[in-house]
Protein backbone atom coordinates (compact mmCIF):
# COMPACT_ATOMS: atom_id res chain seq x y z
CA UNK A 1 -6.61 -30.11 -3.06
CA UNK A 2 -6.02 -33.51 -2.74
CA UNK A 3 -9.60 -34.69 -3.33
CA UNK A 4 -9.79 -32.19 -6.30
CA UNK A 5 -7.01 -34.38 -7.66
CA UNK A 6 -8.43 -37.52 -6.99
CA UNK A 7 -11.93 -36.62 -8.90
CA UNK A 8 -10.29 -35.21 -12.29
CA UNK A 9 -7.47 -37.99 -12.33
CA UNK A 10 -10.71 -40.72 -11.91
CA UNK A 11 -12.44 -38.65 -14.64
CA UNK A 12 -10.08 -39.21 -16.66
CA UNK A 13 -9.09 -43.00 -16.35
CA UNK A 14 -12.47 -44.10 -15.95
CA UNK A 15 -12.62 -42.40 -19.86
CA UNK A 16 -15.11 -39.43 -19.42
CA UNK A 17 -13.29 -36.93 -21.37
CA UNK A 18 -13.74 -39.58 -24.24
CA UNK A 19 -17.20 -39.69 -24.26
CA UNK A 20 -18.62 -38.59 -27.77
CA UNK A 21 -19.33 -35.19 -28.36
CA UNK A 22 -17.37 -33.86 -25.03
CA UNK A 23 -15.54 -30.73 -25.60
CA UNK A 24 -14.05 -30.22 -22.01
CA UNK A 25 -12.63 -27.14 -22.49
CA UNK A 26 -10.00 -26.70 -19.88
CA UNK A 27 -8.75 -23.18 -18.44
CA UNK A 28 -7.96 -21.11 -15.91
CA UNK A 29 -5.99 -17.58 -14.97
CA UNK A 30 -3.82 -16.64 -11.79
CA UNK A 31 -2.20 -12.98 -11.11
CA UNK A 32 0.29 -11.99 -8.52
CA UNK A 33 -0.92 -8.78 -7.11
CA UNK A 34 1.21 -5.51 -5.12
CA UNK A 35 -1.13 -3.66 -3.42
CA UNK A 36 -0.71 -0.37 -1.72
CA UNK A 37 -3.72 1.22 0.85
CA UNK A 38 -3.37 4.73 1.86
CA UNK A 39 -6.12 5.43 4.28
CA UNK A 40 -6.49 9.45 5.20
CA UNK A 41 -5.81 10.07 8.74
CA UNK A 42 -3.43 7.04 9.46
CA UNK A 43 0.06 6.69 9.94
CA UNK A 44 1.32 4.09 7.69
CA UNK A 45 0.17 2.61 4.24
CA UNK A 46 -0.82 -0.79 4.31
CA UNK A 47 1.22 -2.38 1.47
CA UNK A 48 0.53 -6.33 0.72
CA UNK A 49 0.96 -9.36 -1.86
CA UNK A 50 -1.85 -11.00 -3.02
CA UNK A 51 -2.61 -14.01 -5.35
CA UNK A 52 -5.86 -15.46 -7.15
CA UNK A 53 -6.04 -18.92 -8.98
CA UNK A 54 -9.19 -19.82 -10.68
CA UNK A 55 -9.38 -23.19 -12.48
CA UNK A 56 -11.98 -25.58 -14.19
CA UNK A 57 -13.56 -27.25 -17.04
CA UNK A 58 -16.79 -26.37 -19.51
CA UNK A 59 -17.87 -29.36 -20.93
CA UNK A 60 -19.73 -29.02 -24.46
CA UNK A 61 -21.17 -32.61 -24.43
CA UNK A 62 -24.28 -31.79 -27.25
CA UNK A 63 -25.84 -28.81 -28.71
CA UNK A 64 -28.42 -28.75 -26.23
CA UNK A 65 -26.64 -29.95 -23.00
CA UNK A 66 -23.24 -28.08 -21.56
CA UNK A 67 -21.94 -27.53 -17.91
CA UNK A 68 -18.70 -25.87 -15.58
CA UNK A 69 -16.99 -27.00 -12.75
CA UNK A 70 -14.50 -24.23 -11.51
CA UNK A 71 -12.18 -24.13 -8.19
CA UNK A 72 -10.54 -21.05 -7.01
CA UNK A 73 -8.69 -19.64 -3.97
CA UNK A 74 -10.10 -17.85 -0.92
CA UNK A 75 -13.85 -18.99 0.07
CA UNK A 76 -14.31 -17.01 2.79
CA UNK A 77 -15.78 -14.12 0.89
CA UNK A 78 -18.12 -14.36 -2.12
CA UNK A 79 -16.76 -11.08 -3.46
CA UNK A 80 -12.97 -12.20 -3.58
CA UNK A 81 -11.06 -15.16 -4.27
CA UNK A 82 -7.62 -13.49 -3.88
CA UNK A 83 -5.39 -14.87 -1.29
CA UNK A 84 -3.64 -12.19 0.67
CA UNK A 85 0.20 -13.80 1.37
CA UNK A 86 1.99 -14.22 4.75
CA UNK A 87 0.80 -16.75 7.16
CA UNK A 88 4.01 -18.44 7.98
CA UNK A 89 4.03 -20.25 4.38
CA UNK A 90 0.79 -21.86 5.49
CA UNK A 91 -1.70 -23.94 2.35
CA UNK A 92 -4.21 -22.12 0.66
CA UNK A 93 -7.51 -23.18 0.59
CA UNK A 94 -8.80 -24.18 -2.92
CA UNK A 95 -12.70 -24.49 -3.08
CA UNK A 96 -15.70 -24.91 -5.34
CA UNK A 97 -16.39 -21.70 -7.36
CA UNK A 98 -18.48 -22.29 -9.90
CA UNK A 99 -20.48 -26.23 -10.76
CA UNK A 100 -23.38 -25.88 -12.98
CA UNK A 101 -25.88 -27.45 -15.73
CA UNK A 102 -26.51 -25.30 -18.82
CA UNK A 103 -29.74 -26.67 -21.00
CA UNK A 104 -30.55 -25.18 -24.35
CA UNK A 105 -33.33 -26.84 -26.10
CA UNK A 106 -33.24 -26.37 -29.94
CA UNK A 107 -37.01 -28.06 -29.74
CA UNK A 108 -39.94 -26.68 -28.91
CA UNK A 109 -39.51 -23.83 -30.64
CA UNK A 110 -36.26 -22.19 -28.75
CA UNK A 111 -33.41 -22.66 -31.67
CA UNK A 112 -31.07 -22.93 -28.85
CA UNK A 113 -31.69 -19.25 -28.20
CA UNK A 114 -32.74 -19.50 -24.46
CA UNK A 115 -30.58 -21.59 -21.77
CA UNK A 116 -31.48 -22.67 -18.63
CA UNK A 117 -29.20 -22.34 -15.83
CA UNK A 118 -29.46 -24.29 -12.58
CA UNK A 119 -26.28 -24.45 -10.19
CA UNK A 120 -23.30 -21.81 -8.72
CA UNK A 121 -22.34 -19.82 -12.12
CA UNK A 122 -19.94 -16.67 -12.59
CA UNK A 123 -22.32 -13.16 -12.18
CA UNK A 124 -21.00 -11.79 -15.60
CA UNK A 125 -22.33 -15.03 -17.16
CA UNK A 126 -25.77 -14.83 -15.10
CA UNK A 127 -26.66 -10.77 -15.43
CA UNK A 128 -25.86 -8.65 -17.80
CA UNK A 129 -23.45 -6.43 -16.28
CA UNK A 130 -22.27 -3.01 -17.60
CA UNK A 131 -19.38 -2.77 -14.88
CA UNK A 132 -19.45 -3.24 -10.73
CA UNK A 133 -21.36 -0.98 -9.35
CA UNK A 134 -24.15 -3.16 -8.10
CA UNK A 135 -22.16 -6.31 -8.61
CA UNK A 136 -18.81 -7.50 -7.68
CA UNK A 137 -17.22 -9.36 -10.53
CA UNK A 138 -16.20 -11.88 -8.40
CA UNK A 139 -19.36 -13.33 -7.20
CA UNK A 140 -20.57 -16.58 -8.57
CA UNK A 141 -24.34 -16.23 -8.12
CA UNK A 142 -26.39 -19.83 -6.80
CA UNK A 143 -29.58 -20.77 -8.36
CA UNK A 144 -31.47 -20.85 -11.65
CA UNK A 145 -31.05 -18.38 -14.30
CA UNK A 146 -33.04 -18.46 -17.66
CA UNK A 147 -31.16 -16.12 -20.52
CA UNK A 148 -32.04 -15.64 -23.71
CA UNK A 149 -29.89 -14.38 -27.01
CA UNK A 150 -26.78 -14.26 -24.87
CA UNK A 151 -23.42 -16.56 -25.63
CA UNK A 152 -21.55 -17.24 -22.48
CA UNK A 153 -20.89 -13.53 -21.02
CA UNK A 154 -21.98 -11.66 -24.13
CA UNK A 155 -24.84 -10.13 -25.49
CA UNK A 156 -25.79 -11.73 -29.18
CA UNK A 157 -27.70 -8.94 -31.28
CA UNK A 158 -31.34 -8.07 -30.79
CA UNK A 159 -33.44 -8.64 -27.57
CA UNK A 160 -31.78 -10.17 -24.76
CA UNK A 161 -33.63 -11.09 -21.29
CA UNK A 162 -33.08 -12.72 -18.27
CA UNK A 163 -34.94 -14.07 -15.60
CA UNK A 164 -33.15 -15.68 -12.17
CA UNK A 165 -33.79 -16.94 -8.88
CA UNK A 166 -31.05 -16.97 -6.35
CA UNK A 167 -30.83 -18.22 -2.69
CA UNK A 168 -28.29 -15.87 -0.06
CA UNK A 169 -28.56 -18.06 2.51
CA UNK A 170 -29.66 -21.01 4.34
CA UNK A 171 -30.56 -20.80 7.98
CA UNK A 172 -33.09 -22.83 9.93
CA UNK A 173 -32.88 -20.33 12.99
CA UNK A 174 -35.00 -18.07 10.67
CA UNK A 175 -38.66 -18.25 9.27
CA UNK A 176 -38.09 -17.70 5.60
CA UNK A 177 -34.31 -17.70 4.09
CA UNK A 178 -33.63 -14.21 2.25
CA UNK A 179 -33.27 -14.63 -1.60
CA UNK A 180 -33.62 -12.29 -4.60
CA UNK A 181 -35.42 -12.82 -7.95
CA UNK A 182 -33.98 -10.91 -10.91
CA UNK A 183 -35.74 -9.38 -14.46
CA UNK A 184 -33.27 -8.18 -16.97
CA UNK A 185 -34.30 -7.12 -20.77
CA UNK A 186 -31.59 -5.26 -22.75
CA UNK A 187 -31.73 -4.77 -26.79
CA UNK A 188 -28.18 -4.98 -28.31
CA UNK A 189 -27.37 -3.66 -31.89
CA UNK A 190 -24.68 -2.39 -34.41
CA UNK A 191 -24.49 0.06 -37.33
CA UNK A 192 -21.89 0.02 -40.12
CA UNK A 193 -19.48 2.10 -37.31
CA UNK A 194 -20.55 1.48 -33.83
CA UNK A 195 -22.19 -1.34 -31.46
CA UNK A 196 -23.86 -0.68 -28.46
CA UNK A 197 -26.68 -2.15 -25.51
CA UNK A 198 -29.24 -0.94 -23.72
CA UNK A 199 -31.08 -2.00 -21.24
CA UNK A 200 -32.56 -2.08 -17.73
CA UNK A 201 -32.79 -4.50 -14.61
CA UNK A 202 -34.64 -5.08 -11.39
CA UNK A 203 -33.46 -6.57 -8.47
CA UNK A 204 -35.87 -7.83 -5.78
CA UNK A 205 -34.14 -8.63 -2.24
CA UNK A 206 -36.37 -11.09 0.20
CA UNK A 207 -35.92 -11.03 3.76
CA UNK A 208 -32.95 -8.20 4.36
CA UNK A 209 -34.98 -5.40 6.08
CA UNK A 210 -35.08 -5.58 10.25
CA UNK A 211 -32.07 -8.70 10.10
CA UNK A 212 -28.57 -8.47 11.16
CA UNK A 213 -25.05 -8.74 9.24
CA UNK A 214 -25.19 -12.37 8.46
CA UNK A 215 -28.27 -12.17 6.84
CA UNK A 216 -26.33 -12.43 3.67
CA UNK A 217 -23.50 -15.07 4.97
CA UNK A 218 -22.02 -15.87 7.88
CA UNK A 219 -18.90 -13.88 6.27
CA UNK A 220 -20.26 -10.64 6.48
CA UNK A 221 -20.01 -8.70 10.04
CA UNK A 222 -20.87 -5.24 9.54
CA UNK A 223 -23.51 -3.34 6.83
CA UNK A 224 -21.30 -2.31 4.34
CA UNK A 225 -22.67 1.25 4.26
CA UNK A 226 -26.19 0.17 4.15
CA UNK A 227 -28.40 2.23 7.12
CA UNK A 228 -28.66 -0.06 10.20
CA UNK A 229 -31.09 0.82 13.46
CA UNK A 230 -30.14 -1.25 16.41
CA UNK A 231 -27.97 -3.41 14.58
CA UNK A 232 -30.59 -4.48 11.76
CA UNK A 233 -30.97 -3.43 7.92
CA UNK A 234 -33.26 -0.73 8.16
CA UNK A 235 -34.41 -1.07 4.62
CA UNK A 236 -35.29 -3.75 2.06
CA UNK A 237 -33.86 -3.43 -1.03
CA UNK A 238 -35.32 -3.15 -4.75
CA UNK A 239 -32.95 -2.02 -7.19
CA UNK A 240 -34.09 -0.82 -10.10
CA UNK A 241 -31.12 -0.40 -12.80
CA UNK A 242 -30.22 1.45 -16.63
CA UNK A 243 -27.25 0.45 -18.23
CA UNK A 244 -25.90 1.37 -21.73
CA UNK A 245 -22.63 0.78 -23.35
CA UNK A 246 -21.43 2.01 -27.01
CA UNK A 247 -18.14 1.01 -28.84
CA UNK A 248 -16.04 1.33 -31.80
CA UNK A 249 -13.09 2.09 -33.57
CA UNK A 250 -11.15 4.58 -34.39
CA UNK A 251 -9.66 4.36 -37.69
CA UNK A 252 -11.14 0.65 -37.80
CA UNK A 253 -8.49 -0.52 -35.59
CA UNK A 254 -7.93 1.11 -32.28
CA UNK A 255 -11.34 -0.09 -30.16
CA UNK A 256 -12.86 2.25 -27.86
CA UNK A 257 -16.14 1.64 -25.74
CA UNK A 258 -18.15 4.25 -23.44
CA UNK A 259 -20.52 3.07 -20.79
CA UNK A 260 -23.04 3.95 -17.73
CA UNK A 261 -24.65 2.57 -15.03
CA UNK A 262 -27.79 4.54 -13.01
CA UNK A 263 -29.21 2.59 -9.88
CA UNK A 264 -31.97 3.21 -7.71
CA UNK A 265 -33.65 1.24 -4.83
CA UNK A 266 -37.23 1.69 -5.32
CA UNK A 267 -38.13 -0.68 -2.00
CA UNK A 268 -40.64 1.58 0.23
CA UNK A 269 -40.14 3.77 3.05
CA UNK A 270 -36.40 4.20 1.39
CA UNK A 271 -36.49 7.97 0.05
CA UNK A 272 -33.39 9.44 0.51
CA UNK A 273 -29.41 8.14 -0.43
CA UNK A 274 -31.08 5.80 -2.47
CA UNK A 275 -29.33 6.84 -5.93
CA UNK A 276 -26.09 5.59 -7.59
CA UNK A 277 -24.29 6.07 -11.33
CA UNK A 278 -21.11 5.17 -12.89
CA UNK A 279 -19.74 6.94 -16.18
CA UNK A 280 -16.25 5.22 -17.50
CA UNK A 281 -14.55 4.52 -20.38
CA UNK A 282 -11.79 2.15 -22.05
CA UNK A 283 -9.25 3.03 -25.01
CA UNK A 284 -7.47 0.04 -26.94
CA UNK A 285 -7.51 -3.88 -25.82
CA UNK A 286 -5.00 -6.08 -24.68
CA UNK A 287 -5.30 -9.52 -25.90
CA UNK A 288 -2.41 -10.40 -28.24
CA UNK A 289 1.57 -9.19 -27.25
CA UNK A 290 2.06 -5.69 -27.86
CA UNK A 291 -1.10 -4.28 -27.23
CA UNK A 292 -2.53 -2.18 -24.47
CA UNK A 293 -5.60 -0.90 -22.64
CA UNK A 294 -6.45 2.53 -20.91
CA UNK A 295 -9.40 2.79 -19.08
CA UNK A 296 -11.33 5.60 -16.52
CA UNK A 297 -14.77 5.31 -14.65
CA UNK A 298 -16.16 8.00 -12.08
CA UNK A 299 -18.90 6.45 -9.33
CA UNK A 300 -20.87 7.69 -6.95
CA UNK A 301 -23.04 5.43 -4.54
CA UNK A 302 -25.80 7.08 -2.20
CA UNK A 303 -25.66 4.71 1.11
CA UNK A 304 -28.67 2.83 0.88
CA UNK A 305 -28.75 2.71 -3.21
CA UNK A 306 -27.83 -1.31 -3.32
CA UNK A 307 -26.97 -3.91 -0.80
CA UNK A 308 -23.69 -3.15 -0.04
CA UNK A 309 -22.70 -6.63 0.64
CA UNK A 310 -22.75 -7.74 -2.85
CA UNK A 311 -21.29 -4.20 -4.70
CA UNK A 312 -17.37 -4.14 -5.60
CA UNK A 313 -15.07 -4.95 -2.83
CA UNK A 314 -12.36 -2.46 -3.37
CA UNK A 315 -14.64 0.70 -4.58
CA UNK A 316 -14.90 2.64 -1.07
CA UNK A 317 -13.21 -0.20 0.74
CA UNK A 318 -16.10 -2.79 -0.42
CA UNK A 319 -19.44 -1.18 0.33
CA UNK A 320 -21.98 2.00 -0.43
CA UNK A 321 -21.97 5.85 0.46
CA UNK A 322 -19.24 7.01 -1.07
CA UNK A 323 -17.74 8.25 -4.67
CA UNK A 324 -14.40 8.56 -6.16
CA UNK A 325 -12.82 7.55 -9.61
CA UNK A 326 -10.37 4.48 -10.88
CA UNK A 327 -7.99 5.13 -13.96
CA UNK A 328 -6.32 2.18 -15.06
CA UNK A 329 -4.05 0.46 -17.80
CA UNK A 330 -2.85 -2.90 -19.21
CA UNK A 331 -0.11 -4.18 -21.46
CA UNK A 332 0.18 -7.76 -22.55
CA UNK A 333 4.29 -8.70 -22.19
CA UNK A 334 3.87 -12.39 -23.87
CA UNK A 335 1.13 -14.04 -25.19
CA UNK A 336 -1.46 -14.82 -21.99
CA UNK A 337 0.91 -12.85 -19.52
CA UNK A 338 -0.40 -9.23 -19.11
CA UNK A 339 0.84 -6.38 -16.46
CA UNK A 340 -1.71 -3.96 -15.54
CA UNK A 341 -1.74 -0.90 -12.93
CA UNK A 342 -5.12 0.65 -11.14
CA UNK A 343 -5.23 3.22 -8.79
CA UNK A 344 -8.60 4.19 -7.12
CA UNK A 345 -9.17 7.77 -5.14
CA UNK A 346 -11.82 7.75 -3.18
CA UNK A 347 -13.96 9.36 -0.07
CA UNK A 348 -16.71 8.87 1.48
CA UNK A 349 -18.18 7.67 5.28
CA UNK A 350 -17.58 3.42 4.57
CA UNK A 351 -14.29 4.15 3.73
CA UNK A 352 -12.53 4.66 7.10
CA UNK A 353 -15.13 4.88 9.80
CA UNK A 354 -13.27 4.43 12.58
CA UNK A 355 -11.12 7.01 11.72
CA UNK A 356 -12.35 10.75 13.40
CA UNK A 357 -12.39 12.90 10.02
CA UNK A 358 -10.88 10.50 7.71
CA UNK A 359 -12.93 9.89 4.46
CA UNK A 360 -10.17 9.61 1.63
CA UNK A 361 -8.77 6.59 0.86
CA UNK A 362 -6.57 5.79 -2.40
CA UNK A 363 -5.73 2.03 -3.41
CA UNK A 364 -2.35 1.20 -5.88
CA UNK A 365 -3.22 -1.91 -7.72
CA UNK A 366 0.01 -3.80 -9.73
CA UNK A 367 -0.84 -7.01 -11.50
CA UNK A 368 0.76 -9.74 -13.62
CA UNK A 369 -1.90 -11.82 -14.96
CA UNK A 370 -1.71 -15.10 -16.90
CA UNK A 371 -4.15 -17.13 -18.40
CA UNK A 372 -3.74 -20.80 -19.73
């Protein structure tokens, strides 16, 4: 923390954030989090406080040039930076989250329309993505990502496509480091009442099939669902996704949005528990004080459908084969303070494995969230 300190206070007296045309734009969010597990089949609930911090700065330095440098809590998994508390008062760790370069040539013909990514950058701000079935909204993705007719994490109207490289891991013990390459193409439109996107996505993993846990990070330990034969992905995985979201409002002031997800790994020899959906929708939006948010989604998640490593972390316990639904809500007490409640139900075989005839397991989310 103390080098992080050191860097932004030399930023600033050496006069970088003075430098023509910056726009730094400084933020950040932190929640305080009571969580409740109930697992079927054991004894007690598992009740526990959690915290996140996130932090950074986006620099706008010229129409064609922009970056982000972000630190958050927790490194030790890519799919959460929340902080679980009670270690005898010990420090948090506070890492590197998110540091990239954003180009977006208005020559050559591109108008600023297509941007071109190269670094650690947020997954919603990378993909397109619907909701978390295949990703975890958490993960910061590291490589290069080109996008085109998109604005930050939203889709502008018309065609939008991406195309990405991205690196899993680095390890000189093996022949070729697994990676994935990603195709995305989506078409995004509005009539006089509605707006909606479609689209589609393919996601080719390198290098999983017939390796071990830490294939994908020395963080990971076990397969997260996935089919393993003597300790080794069985399967590579090629995930072919739909995705399609609609929204309005009723009575021109009360927004609504539906919106579904349909996955399928297409990579050979995997024929069976290879499917996956999510159906869900949201009533109202909390952003100013006063308002609320009500929101539902039903999933279901074949075992070998994505790599579990990188799918939600609290949907089945943070993994594949399973299904369930969330139902959540949000109210926003003060301007940039909001308290919000989940509660997931789910079953299926990741969720308590090591528990003879246990496959339920329900998760009480309460959350007071600020941004700044």
């Amino acid at each position: 923390m103390k080098k992080i300190l050191t860097i932004l206070t030399f930023l600033v007296a050496s006069g970088w954030t003075n430098a023509e045309a910056v726009d730094w734009n400084w933020n950040g969010d932190m929640f305080y989090r009571y969580e409740i597990n109930d697992t079927e089949g054991q004894e007690h609930n598992r009740d526990s406080h959690r915290i996140r911090v996130r932090f950074g700065a986006y620099p706008w330095i010229s129409e064609e040039l922009s970056a982000g440098i972000q630190f958050a809590t927790d490194g030790s998994n890519p799919r959460s930076r929340v902080v679980v508390l009670g270690d005898g008062f010990a420090a948090e760790d506070f890492m590197l989250n998110q540091a990239y370069i954003d180009i977006h040539p208005i020559g050559y013909g591109l108008d600023g329309k297509t941007s071109f990514t190269f670094g650690k950058r947020d997954i919603a701000e990378s993909l397109i993505t619907m909701n978390d079935l295949v990703w975890d909204a958490d993960l910061t993705l590291e490589g290069i990502s080109i996008n085109y007719n998109r604005s930050g994490k939203n889709q502008l109207e018309g065609i939008n496509a991406i195309a990405g490289y991205y690196v899993i891991d680095e390890d000189m013990s093996n022949a070729s480091d697994p990676f994935f390459w990603v195709a995305q193409v989506a078409y995004t439109g509005k009539t006089e009442s509605l707006a909606y996107t479609l689209g589609a996505g393919y996601y080719n993993y390198q290098g999983i099939g017939g390796n071990s846990t830490d294939i994908v990070g020395d963080w990971s330990t076990k397969f997260w669902g996935n089919t393993a034969i003597s300790d080794k992905y069985a399967y590579d995985y090629d995930e072919l996704e739909l995705f399609a979201n609609v929204s309005g409002a009723f009575g021109g002031r009360l927004p609504w949005q539906l919106y579904v997800q349909y996955v399928v790994n297409v990579a050979e020899e995997v024929d069976n528990d290879n499917q996956g959906y999510l159906l869900g929708a949201t009533i109202g939006k909390a952003k100013k004080q006063g308002e609320w948010s009500l929101g539902a989604n039903y999933s279901y998640l074949e075992k070998d459908a994505v790599l579990g490593a990188f799918t939600d972390a609290t949907r089945f316990k943070g993994g594949t084969d399973g299904k369930g639904f969330e139902v959540a809500g949000s109210y926003m007490l003060i301007q940039n303070l909001a308290l919000s409640m989940q509660y997931f139900c789910h079953e299926g075989e990741n969720v308590a494995p090591s528990t003879e005839g246990s496959d339920s397991y329900d998760t009480f989310q309460t959350t007071l969230t600020l941004k700044f």
